[in-house]
Protein backbone atom coordinates (compact mmCIF):
# COMPACT_ATOMS: atom_id res chain seq x y z
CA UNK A 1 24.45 -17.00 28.94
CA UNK A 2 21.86 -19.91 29.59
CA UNK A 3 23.17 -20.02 33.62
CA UNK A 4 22.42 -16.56 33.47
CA UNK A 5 18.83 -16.56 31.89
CA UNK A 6 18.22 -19.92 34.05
CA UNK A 7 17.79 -22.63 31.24
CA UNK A 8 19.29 -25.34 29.74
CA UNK A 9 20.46 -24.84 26.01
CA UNK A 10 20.10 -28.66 25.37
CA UNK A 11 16.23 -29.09 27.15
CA UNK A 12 14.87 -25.04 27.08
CA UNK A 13 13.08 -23.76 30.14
CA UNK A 14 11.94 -25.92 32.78
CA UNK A 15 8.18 -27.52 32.29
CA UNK A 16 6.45 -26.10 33.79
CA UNK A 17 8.64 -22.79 34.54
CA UNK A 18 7.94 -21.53 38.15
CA UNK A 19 9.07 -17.91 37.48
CA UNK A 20 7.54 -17.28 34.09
CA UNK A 21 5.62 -13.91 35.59
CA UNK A 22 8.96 -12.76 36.77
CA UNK A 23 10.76 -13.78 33.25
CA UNK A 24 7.75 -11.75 31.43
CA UNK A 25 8.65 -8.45 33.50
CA UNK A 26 12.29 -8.91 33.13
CA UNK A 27 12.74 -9.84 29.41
CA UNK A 28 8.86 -8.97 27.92
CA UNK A 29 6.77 -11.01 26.60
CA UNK A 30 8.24 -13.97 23.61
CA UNK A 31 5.65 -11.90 20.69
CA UNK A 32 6.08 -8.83 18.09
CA UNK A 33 4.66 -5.69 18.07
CA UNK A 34 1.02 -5.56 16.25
CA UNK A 35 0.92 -2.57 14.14
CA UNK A 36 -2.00 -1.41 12.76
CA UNK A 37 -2.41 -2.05 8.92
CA UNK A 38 -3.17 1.00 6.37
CA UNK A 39 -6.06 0.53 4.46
CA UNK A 40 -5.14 -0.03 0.65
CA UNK A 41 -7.50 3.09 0.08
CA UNK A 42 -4.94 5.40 1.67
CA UNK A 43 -2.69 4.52 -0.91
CA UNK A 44 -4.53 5.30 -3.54
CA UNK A 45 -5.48 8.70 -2.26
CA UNK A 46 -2.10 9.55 -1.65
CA UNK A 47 -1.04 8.48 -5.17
CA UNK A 48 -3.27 10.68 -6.82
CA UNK A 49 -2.53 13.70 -4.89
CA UNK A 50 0.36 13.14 -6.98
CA UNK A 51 1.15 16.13 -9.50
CA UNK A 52 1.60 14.17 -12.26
CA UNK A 53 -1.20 11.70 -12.33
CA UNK A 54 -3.51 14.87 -11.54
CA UNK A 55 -1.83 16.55 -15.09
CA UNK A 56 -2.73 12.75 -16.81
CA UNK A 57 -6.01 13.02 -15.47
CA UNK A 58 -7.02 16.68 -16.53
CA UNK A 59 -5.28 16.26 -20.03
CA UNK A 60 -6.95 13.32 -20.61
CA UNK A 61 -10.46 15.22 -19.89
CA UNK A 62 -9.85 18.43 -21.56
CA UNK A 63 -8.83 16.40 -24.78
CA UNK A 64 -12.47 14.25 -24.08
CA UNK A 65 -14.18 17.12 -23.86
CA UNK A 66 -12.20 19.38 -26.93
CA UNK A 67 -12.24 16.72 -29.29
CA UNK A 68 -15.39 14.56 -28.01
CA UNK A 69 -18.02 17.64 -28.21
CA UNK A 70 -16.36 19.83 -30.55
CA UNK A 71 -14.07 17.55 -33.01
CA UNK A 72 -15.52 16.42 -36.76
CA UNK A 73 -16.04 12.88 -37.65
CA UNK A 74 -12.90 10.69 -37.05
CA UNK A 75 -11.32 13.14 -34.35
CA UNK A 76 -14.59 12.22 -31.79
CA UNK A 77 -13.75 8.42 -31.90
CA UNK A 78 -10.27 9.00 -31.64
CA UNK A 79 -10.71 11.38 -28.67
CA UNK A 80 -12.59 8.83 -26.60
CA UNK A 81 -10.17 6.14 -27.27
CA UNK A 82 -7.20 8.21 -26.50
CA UNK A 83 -8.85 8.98 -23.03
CA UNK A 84 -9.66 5.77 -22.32
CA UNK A 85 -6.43 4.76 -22.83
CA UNK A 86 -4.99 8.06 -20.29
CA UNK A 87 -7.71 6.75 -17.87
CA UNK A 88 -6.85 3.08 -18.28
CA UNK A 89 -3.20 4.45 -17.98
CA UNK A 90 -3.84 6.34 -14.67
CA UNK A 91 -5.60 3.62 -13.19
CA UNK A 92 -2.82 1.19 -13.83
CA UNK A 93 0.19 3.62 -12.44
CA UNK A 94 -1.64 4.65 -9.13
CA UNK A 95 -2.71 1.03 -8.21
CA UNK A 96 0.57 -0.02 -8.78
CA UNK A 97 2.38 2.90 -7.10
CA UNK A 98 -0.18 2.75 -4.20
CA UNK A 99 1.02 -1.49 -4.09
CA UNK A 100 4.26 -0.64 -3.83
């Protein structure tokens, strides 16, 4: 295999090698393919096209906006810290899902 790629498998390729343009159109050039990277934000707004999330997200603001404006006493605070925690929730799940 090394006659037949003209090298040496002790020394490598000849310094300096005399058909290196012919070696690049035969065999392509020694690098990988650059792909261009997705932006993280993609991810994100795929994840919460996701039915799911969108069903956390609207539960979570109906029960902010039931309880919040029309609950008595204890049920307001409760309502805003149960949301919170759905939000908090949300956030946590898509940027995770949209990492992965």
């Amino acid at each position: 295999l090394a006659e037949r790629l003209g090298t040496d498998p002790d020394k490598g390729l000849p310094n300096p090698v005399s058909d290196w343009a012919e070696r690049v159109k035969t065999f392509g050039e020694n690098k990988f393919e650059e792909r261009k990277m997705t932006p993280y934000y993609v991810y994100l707004i795929d994840q919460l096209k996701e039915k799911i999330i969108l069903l956390l997200i609207f539960l979570a603001t109906v029960e902010l906006v039931l309880k919040g404006l029309i609950g008595y006493g204890d049920e307001r605070s409760e309502a805003f810290a149960e949301s919170s925690v759905l939000y908090m929730t949300v956030t946590i799940i898509v940027n995770i899902a949209a990492f992965l």
